[in-house]
Protein backbone atom coordinates (compact mmCIF):
# COMPACT_ATOMS: atom_id res chain seq x y z
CA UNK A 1 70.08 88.37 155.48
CA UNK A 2 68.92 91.90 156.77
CA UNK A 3 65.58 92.18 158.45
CA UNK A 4 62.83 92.47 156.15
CA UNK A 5 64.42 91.05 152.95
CA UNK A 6 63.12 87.43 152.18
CA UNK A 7 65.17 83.67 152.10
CA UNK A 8 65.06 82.08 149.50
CA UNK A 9 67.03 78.41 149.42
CA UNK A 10 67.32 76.80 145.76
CA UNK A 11 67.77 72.62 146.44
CA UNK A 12 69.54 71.04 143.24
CA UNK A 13 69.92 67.29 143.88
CA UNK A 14 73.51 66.07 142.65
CA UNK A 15 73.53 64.10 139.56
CA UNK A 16 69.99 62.83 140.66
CA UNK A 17 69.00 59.97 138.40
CA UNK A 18 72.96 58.25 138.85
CA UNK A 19 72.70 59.16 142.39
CA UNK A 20 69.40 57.12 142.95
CA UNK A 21 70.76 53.96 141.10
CA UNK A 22 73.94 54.08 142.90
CA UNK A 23 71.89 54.60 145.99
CA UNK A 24 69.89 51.44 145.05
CA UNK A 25 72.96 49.47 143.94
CA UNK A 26 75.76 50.18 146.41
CA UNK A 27 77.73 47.82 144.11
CA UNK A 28 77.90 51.06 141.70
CA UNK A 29 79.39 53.40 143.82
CA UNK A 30 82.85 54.41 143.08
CA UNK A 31 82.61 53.98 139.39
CA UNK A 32 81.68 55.72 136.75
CA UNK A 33 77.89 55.33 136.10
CA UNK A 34 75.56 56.98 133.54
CA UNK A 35 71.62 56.46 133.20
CA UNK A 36 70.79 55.78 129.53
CA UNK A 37 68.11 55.62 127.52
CA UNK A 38 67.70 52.42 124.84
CA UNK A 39 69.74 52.17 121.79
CA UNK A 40 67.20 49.64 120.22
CA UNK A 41 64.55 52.33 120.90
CA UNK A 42 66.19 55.06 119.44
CA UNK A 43 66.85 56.82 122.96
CA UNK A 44 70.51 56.00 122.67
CA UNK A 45 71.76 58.97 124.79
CA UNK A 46 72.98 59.68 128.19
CA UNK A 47 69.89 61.23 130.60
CA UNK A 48 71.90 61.54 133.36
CA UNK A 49 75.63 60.92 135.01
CA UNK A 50 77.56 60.23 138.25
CA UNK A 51 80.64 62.79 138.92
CA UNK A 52 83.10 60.39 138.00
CA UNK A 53 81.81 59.67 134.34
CA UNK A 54 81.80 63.78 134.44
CA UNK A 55 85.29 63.48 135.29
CA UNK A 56 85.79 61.69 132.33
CA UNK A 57 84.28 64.05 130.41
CA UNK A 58 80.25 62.41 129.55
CA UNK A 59 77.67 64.48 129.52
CA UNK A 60 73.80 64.73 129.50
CA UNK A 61 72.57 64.50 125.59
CA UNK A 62 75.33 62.58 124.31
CA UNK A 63 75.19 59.19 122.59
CA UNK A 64 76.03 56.01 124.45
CA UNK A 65 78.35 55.00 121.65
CA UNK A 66 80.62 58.56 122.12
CA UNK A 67 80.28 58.14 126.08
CA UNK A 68 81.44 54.79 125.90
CA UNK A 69 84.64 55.91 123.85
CA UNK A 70 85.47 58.90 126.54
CA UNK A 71 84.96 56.61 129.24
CA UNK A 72 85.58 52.69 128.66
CA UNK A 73 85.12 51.96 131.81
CA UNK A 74 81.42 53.19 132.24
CA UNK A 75 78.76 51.53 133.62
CA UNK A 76 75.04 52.01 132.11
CA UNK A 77 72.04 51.33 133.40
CA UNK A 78 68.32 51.53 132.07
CA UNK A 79 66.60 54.51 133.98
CA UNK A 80 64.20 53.66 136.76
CA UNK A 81 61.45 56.52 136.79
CA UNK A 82 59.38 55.23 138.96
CA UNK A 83 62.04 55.35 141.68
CA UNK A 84 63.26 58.91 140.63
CA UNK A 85 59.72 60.28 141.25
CA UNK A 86 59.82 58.43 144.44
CA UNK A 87 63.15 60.08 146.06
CA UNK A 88 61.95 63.24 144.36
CA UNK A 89 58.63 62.98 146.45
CA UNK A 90 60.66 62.32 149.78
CA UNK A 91 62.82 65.07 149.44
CA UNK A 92 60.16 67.32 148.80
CA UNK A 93 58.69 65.83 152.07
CA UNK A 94 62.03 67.18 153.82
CA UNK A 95 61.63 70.52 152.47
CA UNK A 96 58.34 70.88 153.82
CA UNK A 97 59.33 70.53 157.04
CA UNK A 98 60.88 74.08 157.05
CA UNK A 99 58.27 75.64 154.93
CA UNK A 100 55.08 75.58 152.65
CA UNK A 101 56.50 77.76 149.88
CA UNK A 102 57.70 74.71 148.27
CA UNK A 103 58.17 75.11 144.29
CA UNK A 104 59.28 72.48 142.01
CA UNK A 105 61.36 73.03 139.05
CA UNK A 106 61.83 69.42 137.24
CA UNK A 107 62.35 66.68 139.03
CA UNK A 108 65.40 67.41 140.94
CA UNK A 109 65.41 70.96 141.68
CA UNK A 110 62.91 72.71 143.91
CA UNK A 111 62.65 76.34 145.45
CA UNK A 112 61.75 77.35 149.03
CA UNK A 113 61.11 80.48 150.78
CA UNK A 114 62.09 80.01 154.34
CA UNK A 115 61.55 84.04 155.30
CA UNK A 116 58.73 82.70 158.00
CA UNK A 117 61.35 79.79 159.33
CA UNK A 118 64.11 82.52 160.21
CA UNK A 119 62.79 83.08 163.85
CA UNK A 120 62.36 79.31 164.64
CA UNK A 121 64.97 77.62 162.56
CA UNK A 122 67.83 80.10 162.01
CA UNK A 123 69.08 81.76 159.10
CA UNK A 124 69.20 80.55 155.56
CA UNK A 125 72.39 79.17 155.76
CA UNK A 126 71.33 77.38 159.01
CA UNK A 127 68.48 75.89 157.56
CA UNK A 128 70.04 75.30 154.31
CA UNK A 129 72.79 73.37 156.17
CA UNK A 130 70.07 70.90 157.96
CA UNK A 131 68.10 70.11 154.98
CA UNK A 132 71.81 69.49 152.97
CA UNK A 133 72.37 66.99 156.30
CA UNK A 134 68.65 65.25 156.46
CA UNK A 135 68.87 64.27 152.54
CA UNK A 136 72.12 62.89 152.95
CA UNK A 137 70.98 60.86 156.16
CA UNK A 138 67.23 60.13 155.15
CA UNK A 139 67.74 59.22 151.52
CA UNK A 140 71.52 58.12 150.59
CA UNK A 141 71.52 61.42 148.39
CA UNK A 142 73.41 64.94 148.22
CA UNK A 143 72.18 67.85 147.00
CA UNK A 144 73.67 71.55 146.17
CA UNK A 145 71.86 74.77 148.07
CA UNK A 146 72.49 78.30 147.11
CA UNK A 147 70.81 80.78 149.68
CA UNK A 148 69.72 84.43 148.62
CA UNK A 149 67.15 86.75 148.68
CA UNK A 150 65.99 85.87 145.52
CA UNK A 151 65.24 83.31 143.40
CA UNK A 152 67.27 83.37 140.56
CA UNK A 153 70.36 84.41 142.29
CA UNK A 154 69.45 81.29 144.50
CA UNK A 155 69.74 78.82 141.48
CA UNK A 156 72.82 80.17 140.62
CA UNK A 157 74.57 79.57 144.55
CA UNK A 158 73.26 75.90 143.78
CA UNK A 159 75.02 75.81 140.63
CA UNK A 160 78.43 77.38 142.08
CA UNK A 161 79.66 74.26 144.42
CA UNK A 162 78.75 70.58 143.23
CA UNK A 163 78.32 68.46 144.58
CA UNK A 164 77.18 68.93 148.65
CA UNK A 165 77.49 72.25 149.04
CA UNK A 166 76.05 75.59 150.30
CA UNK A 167 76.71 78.80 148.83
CA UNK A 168 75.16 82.05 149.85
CA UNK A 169 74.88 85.15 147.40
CA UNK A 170 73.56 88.14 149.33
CA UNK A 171 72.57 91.50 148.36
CA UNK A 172 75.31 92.86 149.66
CA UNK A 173 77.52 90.79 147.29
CA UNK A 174 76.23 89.57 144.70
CA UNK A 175 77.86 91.90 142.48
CA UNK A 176 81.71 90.83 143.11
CA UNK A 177 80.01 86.53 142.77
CA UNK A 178 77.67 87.00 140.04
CA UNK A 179 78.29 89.54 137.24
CA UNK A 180 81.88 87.92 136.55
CA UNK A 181 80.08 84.95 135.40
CA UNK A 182 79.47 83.84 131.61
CA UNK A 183 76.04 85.59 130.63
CA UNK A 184 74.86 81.76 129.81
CA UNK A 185 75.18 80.60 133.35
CA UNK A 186 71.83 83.60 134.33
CA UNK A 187 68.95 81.72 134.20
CA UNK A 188 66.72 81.31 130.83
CA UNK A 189 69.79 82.70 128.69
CA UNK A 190 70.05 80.02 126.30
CA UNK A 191 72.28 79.12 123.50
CA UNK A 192 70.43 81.46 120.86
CA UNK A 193 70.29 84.15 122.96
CA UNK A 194 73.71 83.78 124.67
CA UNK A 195 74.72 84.25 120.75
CA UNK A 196 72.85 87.43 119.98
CA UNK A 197 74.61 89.20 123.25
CA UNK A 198 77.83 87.95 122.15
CA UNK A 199 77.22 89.85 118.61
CA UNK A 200 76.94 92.95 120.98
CA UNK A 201 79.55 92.34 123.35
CA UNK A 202 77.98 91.55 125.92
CA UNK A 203 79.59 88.18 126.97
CA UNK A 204 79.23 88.36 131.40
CA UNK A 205 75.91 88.68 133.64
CA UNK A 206 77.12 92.14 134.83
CA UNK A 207 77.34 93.19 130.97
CA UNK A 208 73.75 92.59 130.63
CA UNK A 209 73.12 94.64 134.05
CA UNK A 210 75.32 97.24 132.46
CA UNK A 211 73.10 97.35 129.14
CA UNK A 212 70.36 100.13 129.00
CA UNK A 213 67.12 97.88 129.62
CA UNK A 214 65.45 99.73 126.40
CA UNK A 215 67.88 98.12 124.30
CA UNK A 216 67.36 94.91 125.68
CA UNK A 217 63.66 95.11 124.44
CA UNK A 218 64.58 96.47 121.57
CA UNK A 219 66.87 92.83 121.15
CA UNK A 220 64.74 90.44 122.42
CA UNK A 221 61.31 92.11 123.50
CA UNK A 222 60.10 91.41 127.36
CA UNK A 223 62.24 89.17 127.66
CA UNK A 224 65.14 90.94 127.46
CA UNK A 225 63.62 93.54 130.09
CA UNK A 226 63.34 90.29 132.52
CA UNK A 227 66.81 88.97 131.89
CA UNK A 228 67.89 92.82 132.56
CA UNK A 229 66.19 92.63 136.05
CA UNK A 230 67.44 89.22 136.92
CA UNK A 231 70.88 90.40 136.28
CA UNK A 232 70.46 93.23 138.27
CA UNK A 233 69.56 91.32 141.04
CA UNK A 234 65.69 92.86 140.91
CA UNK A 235 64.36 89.49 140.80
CA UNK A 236 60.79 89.76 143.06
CA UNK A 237 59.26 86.37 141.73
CA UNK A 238 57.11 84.69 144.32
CA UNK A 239 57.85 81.01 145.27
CA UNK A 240 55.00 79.24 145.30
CA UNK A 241 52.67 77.17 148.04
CA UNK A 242 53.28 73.27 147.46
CA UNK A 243 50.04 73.14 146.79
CA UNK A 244 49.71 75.66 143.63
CA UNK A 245 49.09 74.33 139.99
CA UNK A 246 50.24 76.39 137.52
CA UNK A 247 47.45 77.17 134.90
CA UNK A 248 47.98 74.63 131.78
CA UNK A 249 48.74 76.09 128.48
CA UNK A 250 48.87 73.68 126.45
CA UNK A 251 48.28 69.73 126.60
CA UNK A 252 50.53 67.82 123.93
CA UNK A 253 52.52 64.58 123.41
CA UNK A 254 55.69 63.47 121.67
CA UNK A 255 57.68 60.37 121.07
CA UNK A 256 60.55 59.60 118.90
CA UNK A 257 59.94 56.85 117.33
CA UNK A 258 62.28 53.55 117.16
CA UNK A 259 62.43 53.31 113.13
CA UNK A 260 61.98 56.59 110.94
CA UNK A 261 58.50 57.05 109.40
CA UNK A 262 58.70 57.21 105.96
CA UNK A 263 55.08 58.43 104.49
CA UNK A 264 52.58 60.33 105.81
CA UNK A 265 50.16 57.35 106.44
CA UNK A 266 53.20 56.23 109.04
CA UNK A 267 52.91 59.79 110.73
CA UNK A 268 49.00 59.56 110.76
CA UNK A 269 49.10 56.81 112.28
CA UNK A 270 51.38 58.30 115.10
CA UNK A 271 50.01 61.30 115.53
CA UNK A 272 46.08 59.59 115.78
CA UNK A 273 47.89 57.16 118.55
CA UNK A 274 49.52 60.75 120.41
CA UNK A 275 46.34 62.44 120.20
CA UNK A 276 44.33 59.63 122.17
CA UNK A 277 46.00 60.67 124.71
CA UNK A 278 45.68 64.41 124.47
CA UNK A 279 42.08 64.26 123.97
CA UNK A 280 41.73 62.49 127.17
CA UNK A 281 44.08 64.69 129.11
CA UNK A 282 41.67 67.65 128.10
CA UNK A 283 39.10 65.99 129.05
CA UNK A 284 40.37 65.16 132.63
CA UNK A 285 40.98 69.18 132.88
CA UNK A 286 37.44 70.03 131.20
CA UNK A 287 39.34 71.81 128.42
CA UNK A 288 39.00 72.20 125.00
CA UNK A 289 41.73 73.06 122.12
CA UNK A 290 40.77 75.93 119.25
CA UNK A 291 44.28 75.10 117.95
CA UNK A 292 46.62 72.31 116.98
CA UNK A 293 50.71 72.43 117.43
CA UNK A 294 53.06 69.84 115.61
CA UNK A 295 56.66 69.69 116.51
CA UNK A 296 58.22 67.35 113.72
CA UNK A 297 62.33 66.08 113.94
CA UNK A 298 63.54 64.52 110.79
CA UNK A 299 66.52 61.90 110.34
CA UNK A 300 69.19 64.66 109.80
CA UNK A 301 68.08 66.04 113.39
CA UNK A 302 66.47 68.89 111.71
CA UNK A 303 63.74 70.40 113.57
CA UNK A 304 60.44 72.32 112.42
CA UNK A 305 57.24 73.23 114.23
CA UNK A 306 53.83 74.43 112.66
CA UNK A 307 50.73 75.34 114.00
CA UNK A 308 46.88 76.33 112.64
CA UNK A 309 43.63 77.04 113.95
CA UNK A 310 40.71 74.75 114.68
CA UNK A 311 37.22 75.57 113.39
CA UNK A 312 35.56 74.82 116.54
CA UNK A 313 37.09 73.86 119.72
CA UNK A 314 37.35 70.53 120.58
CA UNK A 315 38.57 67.67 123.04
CA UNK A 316 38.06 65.19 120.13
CA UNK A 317 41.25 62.67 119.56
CA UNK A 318 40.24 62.68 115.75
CA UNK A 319 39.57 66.05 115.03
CA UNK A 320 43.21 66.86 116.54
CA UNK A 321 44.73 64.22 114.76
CA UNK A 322 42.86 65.11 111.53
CA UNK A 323 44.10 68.74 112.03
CA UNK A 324 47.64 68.31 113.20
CA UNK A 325 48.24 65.64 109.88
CA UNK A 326 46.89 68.68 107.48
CA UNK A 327 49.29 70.76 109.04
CA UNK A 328 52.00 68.24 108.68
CA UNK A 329 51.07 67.57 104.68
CA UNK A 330 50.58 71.34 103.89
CA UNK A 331 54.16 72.32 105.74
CA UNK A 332 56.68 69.09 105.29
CA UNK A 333 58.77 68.36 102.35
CA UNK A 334 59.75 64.89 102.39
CA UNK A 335 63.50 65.47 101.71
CA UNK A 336 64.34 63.17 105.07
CA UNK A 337 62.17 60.54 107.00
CA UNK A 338 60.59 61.78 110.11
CA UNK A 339 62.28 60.61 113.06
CA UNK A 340 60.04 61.97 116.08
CA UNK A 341 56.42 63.39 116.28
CA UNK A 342 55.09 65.51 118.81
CA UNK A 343 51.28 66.90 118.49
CA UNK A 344 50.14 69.75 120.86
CA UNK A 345 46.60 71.33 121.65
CA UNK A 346 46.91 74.76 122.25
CA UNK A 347 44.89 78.08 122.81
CA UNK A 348 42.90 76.08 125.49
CA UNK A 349 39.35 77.33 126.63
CA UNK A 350 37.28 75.98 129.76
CA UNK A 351 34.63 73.42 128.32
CA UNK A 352 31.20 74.51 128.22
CA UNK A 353 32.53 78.26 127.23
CA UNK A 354 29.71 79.36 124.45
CA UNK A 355 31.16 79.66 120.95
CA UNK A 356 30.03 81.42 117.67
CA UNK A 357 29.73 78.86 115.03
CA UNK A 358 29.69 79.56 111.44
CA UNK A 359 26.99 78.34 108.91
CA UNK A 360 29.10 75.21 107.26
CA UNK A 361 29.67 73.68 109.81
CA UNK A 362 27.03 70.30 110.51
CA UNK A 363 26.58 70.55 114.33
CA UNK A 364 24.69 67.50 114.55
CA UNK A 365 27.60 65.92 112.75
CA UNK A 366 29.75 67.05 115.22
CA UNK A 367 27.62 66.26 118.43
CA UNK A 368 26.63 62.55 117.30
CA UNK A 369 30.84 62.66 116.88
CA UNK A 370 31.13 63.85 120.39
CA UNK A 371 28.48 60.84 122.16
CA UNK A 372 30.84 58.74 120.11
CA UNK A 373 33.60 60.11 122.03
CA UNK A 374 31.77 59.77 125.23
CA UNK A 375 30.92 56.28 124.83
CA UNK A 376 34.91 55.46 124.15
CA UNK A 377 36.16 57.51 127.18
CA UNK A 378 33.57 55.42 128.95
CA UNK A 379 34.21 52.23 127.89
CA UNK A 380 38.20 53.09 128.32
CA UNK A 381 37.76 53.72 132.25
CA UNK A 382 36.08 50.71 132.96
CA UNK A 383 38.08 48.72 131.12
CA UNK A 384 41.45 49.92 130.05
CA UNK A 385 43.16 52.43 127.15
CA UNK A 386 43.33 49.77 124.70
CA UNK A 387 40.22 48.08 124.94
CA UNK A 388 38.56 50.05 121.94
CA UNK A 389 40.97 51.76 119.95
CA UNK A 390 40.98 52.88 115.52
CA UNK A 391 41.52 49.48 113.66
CA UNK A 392 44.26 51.68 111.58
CA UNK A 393 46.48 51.69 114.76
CA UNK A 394 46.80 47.64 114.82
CA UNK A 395 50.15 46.80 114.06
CA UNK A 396 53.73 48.41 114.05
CA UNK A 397 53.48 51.79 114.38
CA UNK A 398 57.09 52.33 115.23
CA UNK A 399 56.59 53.68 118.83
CA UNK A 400 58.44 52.57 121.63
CA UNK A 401 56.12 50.68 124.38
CA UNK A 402 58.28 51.64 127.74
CA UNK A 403 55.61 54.07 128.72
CA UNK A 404 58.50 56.68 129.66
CA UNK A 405 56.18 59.73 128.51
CA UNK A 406 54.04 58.65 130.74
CA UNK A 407 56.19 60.79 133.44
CA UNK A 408 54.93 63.66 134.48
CA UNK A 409 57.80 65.74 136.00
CA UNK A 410 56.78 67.88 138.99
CA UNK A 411 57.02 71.76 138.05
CA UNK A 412 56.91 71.55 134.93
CA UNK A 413 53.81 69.58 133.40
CA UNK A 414 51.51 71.01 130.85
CA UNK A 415 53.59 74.21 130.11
C-alpha cells in the first residue's frame, strides 16, 4: 500500500457455525457436517456447512431432506448459538489487538482498518497474515482475509481464496482481479438487481464501472450511483470504532411458525405475542413507533409486506399489535395459510418528543393505557416475561419455544 492510502483487512471466518461444532467435537472433523435448523419446528434447512458437505454440493438455505439426498453421508447437528456468539466475541478480541476500527458485519465477518498499525505491525498483508495465524492457534478456527484500501474491495479478497487464505487487491490492480468477476459477486448486487443489469448487458463488475453513472440512477436510483462507485473502486466508507452503534431504524420481530396459521385470530394471536417484545425493546431504547410494518410468508412460500401509519406514536405492545392485525385483515387474501409472521415498528422518534394530537383522539384513554403498560414492564423485570401476560395468548399458539430470535447478531441488529 502507498503512503497515505488507508488498510483495510476484511476477516470472513470459514464456514463458521460447522467450524465451531467441529471445533467442539473433534469426533466431526473429516466428515461432512452441516448445522441445521429443526424439521419438527419448521426450520428444516441447512444454516450453515463444513467444506466437505460443500464438496458434495449442500448449501446454506436448502432443506435437510434435499441435503441429505446430495450427501448421504452427512452429519447434522442442532446449532449452538450461544457458542457461535462466544468464538465470534474472541475473535473480535484478536482483532482488536491490531486496531480499534473494528466493524462487525454478521456474526462471522468483521472489518478493520489497520492504516495506524502499519508503522508498528507491518503492512496489511503482514498483519493480515498474524491475525489468519492467532485464530487458527487461539480458537481451533480459520478464517479468509482480503487486504485493500477499501472496504468493499476488501470483502471481495476474503471471498476469492476459501478457506485460510489472504488475498490482497490493491489500487494498482484491482482492475485486472476485480472487474472480470460476475457483477453478483460486488457487494449489495443481489439477485433482482443482478437481473435488471443482465437485461442491459451488463453481466461483469467492470461492466457496471464501464456504465455512465447517470444511467445507473436512472435504473435503480442512489443506489445504482453507489454500486457505480464501488465498482470503480471509489469506495471511501469509514470503518467504524468497536465501540459505535449504528442508529436503530426500526425494532421488529419474526418467527415462522411450526404449524401454518389458518385464521386471523391464529395470526393475532402471534403477532400480540411478537409485539410484547417490540414494545419492550422500544422501551429499553426510549423510542417510540408512528408506524407499524408486517412482513407475512404464506404456505406456497409467497411473500408480501404492508405497512400504515399510527395515529399517535407509541411503545404500547397492544396498540402495535392492534395496528399491524388491521393491516394484515385490510391487505391478505386468505388463498394459502400463513406460514411465518414478522411485525416491525418503524418511523421511530425519541420518547418524550412533543406531538400534535388531533381532536378524536381520548388522551386520558390513552395515558391510563400507558400506567397500565408501566405497571406490566414493572412487574415483568422483577419477576420474569411471562409472569403477566394477555389470557388470549394461553395455549398453542404455534410458535417455536427454542428462543433462537433471541440472537442478536453483532453488526447488524435493529437495521
Amino acid at each position: 500500500m502507498k503512503l497515505g492510502e488507508k488498510t483495510i483487512l476484511h476477516s470472513d471466518m470459514n464456514c463458521f457455525y460447522a467450524s465451531v461444532e467441529m471445533m467442539l467435537d473433534p469426533s466431526l472433523r473429516g466428515k461432512p457436517v452441516a448445522v441445521c435448523g429443526s424439521t419438527e419446528n419448521r426450520h428444516g434447512i441447512v444454516l450453515a456447512k463444513s467444506e466437505l458437505a460443500k464438496k458434495a454440493g449442500v448449501k446454506t438455505g436448502m432443506v435437510n431432506w434435499e441435503a441429505r439426498q446430495l450427501c448421504p453421508g452427512l452429519i447434522m447437528v442442532k446449532p449452538q448459538y450461544d457458542q457461535y456468539l462466544k468464538y465470534s466475541e474472541l475473535a473480535r478480541n484478536i482483532y482488536q489487538r491490531y486496531t480499534d476500527q473494528v466493524e462487525p458485519y454478521g456474526m462471522d465477518e468483521c472489518w478493520l482498518d489497520v492504516t495506524g498499525s502499519r508503522g508498528v505491525c507491518g503492512d496489511g498483508m503482514k498483519i493480515a497474515e498474524s491475525i489468519r495465524q492467532e485464530i487458527k492457534e487461539e480458537l481451533g478456527l480459520t478464517v479468509s482475509i482480503g487486504v485493500s484500501y477499501n472496504k468493499i474491495f476488501a470483502k471481495l479478497g476474503s471471498d476469492m481464496k476459501k478457506p485460510d487464505a489472504v488475498t490482497e487487491i490493491s489500487k494498482e490492480t484491482f482492475q485486472e482481479k476485480v472487474w472480470p468477476l460476475p457483477a453478483s459477486d460486488l457487494l449489495f448486487v443481489g439477485r433482482a438487481t443482478e437481473a435488471r443489469f443482465r437485461n442491459y448487458g451488463i453481466h461483469t463488475i467492470g461492466d457496471i464501472a464501464a456504465t455512465d453513472p447517470a444511467f445507473l440512477k436512472r435504473l435503480l436510483g442512489v443506489n445504482g450511483l453507489q454500486l457505480w462507485k464501488y465498482a470503480a473502486g471509489k469506495d471511501d466508507t469509514p470503518v467504524m470504532h468497536k465501540d459505535f452503534v449504528s442508529p436503530i431504524k426500526s425494532v421488529g420481530h419474526g418467527i415462522t411458525c411450526v404449524a401454518d396459521l389458518l385464521d386471523n385470530e391464529e395470526v393475532w394471536k402471534v403477532m400480540l405475542e411478537l409485539s410484547q417484545d417490540i414494545g419492550h425493546r422500544l422501551r429499553l431504547h426510549k423510542l417510540k413507533a408512528t408506524g407499524v410494518q408486517i412482513s407475512i410468508r404464506s404456505n406456497d412460500l409467497g411473500y408480501r409486506q404492508f405497512q400504515a401509519p399510527l395515529s399517535l406514536s407509541t411503545q404500547s405492545p397492544m396498540m402495535i399489535a392492534k395496528k399491524a392485525h388491521a393491516v394484515f385483515q385490510t391487505n391478505y387474501r386468505w388463498s394459502t395459510p400463513v406460514r411465518a409472521v414478522t411485525v416491525r415498528a418503524i418511523n421511530l422518534v425519541p420518547q418524550g418528543v412533543p406531538e400534535q394530537i388531533d381532536l378524536f383522539t381520548d388522551m386520558r384513554r390513552v395515558e391510563k393505557a400507558e400506567k397500565l403498560d408501566d405497571c406490566i414492564e414493572e412487574i415483568r423485570r422483577r419477576f420474569g416475561k411471562r409472569a403477566v401476560f394477555q389470557a388470549c395468548l394461553l395455549g398453542d399458539l404455534k410458535m417455536p419455544i427454542d428462543n433462537r430470535h433471541l440472537v442478536q447478531m453483532p453488526g447488524v441488529v435493529g437495521r
